[in-house]
PDB file of N, CA and C in Angstrom:
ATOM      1  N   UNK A   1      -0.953  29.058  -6.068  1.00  0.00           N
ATOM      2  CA  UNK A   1       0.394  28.543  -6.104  1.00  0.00           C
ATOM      3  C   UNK A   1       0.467  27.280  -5.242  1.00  0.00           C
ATOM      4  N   UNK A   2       1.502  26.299  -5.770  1.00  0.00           N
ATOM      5  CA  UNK A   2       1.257  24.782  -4.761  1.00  0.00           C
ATOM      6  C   UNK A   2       2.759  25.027  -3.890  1.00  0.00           C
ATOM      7  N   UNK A   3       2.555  24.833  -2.700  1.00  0.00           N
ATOM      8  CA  UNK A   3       3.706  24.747  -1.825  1.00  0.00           C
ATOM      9  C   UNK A   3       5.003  23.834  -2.492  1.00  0.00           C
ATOM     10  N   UNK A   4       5.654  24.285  -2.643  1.00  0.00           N
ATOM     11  CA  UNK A   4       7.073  22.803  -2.851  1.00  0.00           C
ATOM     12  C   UNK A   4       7.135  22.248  -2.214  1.00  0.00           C
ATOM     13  N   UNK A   5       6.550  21.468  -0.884  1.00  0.00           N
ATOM     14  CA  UNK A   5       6.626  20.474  -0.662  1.00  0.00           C
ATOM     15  C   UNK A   5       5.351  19.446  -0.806  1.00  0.00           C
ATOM     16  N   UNK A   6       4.585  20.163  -1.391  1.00  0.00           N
ATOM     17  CA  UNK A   6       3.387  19.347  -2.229  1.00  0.00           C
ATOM     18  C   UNK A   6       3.977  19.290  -3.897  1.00  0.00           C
ATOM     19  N   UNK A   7       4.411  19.201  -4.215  1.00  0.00           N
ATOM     20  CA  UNK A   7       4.614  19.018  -5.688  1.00  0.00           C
ATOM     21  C   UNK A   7       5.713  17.523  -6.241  1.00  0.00           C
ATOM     22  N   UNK A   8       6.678  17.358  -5.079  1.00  0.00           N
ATOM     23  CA  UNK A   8       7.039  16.114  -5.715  1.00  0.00           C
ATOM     24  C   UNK A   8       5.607  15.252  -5.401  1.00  0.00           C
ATOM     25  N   UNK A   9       5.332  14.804  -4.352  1.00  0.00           N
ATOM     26  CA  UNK A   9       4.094  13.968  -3.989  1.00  0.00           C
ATOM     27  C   UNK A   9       3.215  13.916  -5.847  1.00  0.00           C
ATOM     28  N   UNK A  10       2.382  14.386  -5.831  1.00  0.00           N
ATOM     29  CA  UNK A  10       1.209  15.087  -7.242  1.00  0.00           C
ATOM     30  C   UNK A  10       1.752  14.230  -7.920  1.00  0.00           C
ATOM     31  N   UNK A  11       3.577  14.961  -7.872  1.00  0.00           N
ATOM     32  CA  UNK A  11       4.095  14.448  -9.257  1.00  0.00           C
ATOM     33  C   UNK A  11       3.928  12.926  -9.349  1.00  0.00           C
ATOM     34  N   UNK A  12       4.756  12.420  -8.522  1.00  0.00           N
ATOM     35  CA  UNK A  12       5.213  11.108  -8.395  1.00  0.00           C
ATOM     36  C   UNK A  12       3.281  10.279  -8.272  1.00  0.00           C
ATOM     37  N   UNK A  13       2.381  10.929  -7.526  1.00  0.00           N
ATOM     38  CA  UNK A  13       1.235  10.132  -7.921  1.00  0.00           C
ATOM     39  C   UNK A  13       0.494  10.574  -9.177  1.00  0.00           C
ATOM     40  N   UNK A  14       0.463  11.346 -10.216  1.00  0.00           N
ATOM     41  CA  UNK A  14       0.010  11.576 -11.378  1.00  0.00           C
ATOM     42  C   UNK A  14       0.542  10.362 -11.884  1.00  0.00           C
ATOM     43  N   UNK A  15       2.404  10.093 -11.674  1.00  0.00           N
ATOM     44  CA  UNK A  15       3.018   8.918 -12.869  1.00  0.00           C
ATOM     45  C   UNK A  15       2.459   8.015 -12.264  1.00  0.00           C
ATOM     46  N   UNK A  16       2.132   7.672 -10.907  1.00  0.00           N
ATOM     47  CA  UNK A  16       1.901   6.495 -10.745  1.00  0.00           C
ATOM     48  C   UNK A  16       0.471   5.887 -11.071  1.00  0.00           C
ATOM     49  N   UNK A  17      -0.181   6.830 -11.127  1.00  0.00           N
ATOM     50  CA  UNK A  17      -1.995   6.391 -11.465  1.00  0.00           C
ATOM     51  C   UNK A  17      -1.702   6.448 -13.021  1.00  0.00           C
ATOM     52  N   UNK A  18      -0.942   6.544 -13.916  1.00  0.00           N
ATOM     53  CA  UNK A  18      -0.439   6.516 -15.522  1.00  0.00           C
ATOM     54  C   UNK A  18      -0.089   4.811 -15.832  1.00  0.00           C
ATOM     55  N   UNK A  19       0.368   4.648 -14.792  1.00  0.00           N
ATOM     56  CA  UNK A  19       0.741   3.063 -14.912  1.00  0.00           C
ATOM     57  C   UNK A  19      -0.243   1.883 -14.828  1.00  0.00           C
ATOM     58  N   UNK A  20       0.134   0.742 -15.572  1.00  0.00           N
ATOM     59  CA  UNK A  20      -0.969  -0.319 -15.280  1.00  0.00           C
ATOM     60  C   UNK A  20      -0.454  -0.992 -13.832  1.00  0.00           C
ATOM     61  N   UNK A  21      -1.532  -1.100 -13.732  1.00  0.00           N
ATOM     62  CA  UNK A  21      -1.415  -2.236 -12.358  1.00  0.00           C
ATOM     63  C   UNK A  21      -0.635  -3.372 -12.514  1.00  0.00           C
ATOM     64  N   UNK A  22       0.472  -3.829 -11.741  1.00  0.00           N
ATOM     65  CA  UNK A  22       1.023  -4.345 -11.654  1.00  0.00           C
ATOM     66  C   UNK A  22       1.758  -5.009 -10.157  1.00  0.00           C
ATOM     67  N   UNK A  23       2.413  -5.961 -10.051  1.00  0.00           N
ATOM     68  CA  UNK A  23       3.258  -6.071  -8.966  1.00  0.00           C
ATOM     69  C   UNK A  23       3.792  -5.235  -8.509  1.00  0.00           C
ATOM     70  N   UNK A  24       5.130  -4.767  -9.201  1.00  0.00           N
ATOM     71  CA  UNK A  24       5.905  -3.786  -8.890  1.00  0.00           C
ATOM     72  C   UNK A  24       4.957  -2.583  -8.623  1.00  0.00           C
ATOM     73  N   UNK A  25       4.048  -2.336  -9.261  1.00  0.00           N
ATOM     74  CA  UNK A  25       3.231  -0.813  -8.733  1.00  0.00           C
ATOM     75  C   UNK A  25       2.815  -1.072  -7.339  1.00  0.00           C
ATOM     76  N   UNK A  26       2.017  -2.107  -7.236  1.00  0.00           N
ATOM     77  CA  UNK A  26       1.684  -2.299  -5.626  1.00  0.00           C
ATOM     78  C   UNK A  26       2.365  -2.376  -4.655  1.00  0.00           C
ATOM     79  N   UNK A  27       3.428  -2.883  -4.881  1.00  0.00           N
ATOM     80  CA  UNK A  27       4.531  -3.060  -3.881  1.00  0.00           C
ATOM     81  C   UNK A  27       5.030  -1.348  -3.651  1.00  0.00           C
ATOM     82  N   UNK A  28       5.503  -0.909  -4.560  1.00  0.00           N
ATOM     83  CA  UNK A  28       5.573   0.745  -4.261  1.00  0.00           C
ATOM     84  C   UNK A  28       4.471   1.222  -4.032  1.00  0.00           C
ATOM     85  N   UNK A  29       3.326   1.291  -4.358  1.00  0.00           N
ATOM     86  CA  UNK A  29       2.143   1.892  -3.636  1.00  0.00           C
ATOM     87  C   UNK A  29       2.242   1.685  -1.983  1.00  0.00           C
ATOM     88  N   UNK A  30       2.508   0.126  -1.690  1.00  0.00           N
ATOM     89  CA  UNK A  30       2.195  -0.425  -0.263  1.00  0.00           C
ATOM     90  C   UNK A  30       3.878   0.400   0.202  1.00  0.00           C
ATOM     91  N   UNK A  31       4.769   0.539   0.193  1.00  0.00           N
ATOM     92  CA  UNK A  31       6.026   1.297   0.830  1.00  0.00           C
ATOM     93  C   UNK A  31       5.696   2.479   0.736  1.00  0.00           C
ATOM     94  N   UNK A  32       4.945   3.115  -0.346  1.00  0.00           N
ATOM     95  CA  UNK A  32       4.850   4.430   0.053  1.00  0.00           C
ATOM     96  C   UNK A  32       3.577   5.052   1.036  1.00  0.00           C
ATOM     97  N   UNK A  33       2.890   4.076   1.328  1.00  0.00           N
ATOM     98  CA  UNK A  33       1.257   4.382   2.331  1.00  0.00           C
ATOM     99  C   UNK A  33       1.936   4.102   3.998  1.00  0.00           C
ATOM    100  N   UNK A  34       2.651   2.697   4.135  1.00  0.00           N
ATOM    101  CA  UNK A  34       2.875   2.574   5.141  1.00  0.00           C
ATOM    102  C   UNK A  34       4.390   2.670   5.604  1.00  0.00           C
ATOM    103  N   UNK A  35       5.088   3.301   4.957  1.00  0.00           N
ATOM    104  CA  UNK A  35       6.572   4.033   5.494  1.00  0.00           C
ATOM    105  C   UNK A  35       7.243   2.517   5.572  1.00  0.00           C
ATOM    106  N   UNK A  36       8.654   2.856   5.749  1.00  0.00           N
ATOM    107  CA  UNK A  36       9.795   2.447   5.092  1.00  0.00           C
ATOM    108  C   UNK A  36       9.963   1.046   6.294  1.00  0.00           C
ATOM    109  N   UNK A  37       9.819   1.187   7.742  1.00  0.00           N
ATOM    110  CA  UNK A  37       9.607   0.077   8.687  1.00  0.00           C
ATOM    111  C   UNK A  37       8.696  -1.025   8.356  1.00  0.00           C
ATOM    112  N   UNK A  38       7.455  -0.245   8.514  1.00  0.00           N
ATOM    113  CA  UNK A  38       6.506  -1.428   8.194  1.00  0.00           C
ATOM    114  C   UNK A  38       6.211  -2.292   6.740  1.00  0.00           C
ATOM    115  N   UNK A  39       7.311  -1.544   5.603  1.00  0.00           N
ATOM    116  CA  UNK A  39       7.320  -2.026   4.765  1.00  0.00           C
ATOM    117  C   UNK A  39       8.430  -3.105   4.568  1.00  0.00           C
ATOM    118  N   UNK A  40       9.245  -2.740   5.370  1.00  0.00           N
ATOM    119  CA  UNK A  40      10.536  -3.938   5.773  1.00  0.00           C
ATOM    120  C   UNK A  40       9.675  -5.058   6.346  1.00  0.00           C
ATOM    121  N   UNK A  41       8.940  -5.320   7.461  1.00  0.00           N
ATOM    122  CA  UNK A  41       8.131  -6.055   7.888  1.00  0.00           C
ATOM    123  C   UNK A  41       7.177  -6.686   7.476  1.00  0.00           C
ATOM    124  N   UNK A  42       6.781  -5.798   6.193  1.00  0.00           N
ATOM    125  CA  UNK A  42       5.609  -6.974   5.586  1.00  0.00           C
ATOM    126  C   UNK A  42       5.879  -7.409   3.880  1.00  0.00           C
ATOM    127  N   UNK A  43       4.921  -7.949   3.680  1.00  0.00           N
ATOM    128  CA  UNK A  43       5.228  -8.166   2.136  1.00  0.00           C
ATOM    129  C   UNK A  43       3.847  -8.193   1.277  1.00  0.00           C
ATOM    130  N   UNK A  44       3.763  -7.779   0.254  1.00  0.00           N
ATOM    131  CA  UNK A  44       2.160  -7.351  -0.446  1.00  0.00           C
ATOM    132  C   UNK A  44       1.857  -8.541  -1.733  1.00  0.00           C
ATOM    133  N   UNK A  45       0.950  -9.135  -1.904  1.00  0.00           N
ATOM    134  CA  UNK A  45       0.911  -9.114  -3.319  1.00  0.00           C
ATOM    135  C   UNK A  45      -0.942  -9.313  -3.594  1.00  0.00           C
ATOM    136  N   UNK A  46      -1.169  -8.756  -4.697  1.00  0.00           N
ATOM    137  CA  UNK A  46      -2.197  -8.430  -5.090  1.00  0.00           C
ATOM    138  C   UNK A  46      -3.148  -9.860  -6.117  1.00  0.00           C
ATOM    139  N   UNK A  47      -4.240 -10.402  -5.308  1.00  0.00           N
ATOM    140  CA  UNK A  47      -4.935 -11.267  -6.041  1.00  0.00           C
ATOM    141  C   UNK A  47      -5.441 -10.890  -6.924  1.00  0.00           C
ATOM    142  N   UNK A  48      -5.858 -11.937  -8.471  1.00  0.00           N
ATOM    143  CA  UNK A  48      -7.255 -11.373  -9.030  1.00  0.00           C
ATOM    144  C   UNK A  48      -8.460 -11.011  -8.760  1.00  0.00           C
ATOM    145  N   UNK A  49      -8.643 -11.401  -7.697  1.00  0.00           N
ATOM    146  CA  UNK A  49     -10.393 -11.252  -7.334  1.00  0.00           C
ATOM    147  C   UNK A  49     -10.054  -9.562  -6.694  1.00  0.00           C
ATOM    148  N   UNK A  50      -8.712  -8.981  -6.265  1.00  0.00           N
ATOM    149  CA  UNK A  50      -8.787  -7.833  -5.535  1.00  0.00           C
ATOM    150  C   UNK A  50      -8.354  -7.785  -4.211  1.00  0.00           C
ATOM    151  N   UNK A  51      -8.190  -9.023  -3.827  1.00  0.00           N
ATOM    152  CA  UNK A  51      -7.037  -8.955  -2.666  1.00  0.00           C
ATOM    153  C   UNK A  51      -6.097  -8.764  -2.075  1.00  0.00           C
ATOM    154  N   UNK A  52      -6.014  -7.911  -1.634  1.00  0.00           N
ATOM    155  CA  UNK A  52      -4.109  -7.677  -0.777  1.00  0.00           C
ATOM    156  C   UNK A  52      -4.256  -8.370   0.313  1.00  0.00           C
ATOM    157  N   UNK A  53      -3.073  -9.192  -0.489  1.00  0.00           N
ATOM    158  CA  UNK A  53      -2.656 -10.336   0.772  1.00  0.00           C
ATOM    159  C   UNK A  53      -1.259  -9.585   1.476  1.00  0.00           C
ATOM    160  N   UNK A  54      -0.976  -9.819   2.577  1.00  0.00           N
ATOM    161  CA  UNK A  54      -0.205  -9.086   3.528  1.00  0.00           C
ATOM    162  C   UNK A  54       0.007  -9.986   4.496  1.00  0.00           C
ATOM    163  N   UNK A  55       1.670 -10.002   4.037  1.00  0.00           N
ATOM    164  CA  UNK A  55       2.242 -11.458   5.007  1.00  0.00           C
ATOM    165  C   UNK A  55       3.398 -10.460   6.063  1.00  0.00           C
ATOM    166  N   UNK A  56       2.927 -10.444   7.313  1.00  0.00           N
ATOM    167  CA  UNK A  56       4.078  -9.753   8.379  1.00  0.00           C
ATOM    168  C   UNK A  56       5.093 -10.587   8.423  1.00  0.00           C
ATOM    169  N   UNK A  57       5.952 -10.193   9.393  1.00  0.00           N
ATOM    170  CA  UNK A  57       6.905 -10.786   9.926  1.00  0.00           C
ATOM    171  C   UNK A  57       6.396 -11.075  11.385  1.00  0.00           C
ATOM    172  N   UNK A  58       5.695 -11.952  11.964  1.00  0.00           N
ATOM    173  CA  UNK A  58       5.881 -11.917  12.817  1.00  0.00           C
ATOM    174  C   UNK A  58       4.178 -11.171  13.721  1.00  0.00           C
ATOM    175  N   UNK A  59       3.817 -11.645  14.965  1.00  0.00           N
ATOM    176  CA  UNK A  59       2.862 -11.514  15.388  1.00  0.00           C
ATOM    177  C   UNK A  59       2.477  -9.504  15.566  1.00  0.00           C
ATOM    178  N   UNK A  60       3.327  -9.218  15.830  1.00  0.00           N
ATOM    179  CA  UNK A  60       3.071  -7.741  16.417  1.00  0.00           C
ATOM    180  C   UNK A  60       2.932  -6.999  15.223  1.00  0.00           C
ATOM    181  N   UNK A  61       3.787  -7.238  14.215  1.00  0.00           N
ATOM    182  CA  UNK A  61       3.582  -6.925  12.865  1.00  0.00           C
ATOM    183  C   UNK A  61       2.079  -6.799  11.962  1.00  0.00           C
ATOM    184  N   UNK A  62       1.657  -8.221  11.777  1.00  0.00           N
ATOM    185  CA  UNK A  62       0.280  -8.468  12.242  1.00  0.00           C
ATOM    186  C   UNK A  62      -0.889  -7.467  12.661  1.00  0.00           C
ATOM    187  N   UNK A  63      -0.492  -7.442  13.638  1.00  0.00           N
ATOM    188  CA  UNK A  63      -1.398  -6.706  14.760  1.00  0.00           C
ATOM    189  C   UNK A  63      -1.254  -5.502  14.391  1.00  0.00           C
ATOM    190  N   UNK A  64      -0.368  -5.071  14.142  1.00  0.00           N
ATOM    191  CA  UNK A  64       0.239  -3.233  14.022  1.00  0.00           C
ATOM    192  C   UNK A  64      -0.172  -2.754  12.810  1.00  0.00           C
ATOM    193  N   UNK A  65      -0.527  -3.836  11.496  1.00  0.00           N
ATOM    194  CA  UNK A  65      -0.643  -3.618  10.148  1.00  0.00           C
ATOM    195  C   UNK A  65      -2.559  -3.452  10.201  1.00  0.00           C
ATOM    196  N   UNK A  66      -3.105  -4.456  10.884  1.00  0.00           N
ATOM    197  CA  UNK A  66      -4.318  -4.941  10.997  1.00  0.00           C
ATOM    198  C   UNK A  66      -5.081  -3.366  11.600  1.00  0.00           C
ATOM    199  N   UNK A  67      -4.619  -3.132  12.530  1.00  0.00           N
ATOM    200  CA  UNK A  67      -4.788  -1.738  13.516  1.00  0.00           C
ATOM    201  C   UNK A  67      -4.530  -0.750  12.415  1.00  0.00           C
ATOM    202  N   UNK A  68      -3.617  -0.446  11.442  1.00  0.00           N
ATOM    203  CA  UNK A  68      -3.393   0.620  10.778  1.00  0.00           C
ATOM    204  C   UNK A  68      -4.038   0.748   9.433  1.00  0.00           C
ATOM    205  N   UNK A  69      -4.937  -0.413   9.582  1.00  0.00           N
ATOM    206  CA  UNK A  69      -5.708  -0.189   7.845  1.00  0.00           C
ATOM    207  C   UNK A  69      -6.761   0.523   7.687  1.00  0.00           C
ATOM    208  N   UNK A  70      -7.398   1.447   8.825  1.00  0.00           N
ATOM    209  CA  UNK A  70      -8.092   1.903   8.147  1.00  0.00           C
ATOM    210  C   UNK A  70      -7.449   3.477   8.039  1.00  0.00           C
ATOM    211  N   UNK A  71      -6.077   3.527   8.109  1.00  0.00           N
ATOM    212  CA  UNK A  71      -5.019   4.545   7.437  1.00  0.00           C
ATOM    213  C   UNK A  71      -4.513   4.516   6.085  1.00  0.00           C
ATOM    214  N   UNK A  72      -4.303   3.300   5.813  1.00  0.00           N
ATOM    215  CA  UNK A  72      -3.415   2.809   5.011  1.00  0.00           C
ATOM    216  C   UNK A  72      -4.740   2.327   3.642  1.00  0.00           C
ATOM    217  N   UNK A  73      -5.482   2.334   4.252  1.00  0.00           N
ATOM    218  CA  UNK A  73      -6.689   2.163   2.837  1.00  0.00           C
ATOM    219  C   UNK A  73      -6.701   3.063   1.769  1.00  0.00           C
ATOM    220  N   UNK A  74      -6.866   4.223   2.324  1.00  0.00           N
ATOM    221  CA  UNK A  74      -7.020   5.398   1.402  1.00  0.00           C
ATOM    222  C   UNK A  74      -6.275   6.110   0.670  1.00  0.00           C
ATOM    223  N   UNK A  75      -5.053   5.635   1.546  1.00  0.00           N
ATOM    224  CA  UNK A  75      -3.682   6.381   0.534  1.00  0.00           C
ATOM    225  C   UNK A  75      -3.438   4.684  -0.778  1.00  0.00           C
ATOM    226  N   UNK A  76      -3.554   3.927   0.149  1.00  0.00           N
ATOM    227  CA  UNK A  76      -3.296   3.020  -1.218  1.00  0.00           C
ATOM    228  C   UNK A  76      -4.264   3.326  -2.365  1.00  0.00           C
ATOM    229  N   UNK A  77      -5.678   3.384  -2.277  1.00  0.00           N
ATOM    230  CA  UNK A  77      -7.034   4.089  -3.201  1.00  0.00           C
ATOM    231  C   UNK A  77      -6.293   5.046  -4.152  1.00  0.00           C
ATOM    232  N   UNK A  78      -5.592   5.971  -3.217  1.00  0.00           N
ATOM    233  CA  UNK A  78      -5.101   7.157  -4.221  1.00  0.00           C
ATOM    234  C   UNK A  78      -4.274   6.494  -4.964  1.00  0.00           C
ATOM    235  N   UNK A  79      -3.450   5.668  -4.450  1.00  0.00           N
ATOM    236  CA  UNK A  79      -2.271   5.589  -5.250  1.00  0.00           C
ATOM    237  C   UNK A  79      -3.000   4.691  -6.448  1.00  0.00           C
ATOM    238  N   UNK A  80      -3.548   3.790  -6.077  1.00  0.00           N
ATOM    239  CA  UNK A  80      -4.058   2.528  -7.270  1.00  0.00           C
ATOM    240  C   UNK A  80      -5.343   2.799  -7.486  1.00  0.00           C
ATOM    241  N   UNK A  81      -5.923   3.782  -7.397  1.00  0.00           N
ATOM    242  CA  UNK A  81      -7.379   3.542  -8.018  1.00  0.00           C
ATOM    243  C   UNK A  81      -8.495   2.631  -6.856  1.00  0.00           C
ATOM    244  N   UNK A  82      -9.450   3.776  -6.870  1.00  0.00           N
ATOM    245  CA  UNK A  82     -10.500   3.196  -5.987  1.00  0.00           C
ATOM    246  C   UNK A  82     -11.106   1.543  -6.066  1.00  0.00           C
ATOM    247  N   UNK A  83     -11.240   0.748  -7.318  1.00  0.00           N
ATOM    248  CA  UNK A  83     -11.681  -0.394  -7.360  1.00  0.00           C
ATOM    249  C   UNK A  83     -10.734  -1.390  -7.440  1.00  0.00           C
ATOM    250  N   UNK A  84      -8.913  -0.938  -7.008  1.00  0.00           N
ATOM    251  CA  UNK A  84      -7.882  -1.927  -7.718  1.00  0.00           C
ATOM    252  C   UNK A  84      -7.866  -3.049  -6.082  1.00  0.00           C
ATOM    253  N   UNK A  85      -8.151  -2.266  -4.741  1.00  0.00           N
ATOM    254  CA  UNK A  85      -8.274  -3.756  -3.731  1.00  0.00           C
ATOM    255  C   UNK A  85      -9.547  -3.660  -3.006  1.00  0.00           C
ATOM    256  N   UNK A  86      -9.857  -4.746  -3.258  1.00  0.00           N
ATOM    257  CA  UNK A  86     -11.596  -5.023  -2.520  1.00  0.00           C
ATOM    258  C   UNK A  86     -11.407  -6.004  -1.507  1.00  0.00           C
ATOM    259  N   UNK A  87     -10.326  -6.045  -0.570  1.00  0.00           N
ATOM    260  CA  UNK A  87     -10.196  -6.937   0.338  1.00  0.00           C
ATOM    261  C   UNK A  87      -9.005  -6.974   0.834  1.00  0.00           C
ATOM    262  N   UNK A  88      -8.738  -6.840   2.390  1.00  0.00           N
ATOM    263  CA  UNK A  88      -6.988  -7.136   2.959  1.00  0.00           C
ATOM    264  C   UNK A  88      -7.390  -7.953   3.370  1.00  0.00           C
ATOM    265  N   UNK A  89      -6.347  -9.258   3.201  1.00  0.00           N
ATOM    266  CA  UNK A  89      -6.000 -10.250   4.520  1.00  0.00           C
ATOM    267  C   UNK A  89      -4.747 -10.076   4.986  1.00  0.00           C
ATOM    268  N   UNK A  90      -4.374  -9.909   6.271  1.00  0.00           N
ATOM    269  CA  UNK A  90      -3.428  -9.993   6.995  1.00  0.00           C
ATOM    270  C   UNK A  90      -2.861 -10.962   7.622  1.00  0.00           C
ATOM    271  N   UNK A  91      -1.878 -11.779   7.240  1.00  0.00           N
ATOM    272  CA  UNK A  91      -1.207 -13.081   8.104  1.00  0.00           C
ATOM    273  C   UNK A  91       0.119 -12.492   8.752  1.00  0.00           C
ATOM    274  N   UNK A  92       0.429 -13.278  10.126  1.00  0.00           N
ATOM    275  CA  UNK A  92       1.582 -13.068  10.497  1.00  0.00           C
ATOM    276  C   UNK A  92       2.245 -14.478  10.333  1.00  0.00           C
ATOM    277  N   UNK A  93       3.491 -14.372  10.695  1.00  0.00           N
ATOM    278  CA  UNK A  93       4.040 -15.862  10.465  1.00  0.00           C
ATOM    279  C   UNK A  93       5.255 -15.487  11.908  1.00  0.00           C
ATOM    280  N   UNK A  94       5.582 -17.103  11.968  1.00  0.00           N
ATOM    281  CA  UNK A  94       6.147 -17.321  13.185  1.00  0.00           C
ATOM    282  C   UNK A  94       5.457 -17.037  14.294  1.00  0.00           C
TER     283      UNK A  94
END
């Protein structure tokens, strides 16, 4: 039997690995790996070659995103498929 509070999760990532890759998918992939703050703070978008580019707000942002990727790798993997980013760059601005 699966706990109910494992079953929306499954759900919501079964539809989401159903979908093509896209903007909008990554951008919800990236809010749902690194929670609702740090997603206010940064902004995602996905190169052809496989890049997530990742623009903070700001230096600490930066730093806090840079420090948390090797968290934030694996849940994005799940969400998009193991070969969809082959590279973060992280910029802060200001």
């Amino acid at each position: 039997m699966v706990p109910v509070r494992e079953v929306a999760p499954r759900a919501v990532l079964e539809l989401l690995r159903g979908q093509p890759l896209s903007a909008a998918k990554v951008r919800f992939a990236w809010r749902a790996s690194v929670g609702p703050a740090m997603a206010r703070a940064t902004s995602v978008a996905l190169a052809a070659d496989g890049t997530l580019h990742v623009a903070a707000a700001g230096e600490h942002w930066r730093a806090e995103t840079a420090r948390s990727m090797r968290v934030i790798r694996p849940r994005l993997r799940e969400l998009l498929g193991r070969g969809a980013i082959k590279r973060v760059a992280v910029k802060g601005s200001g």
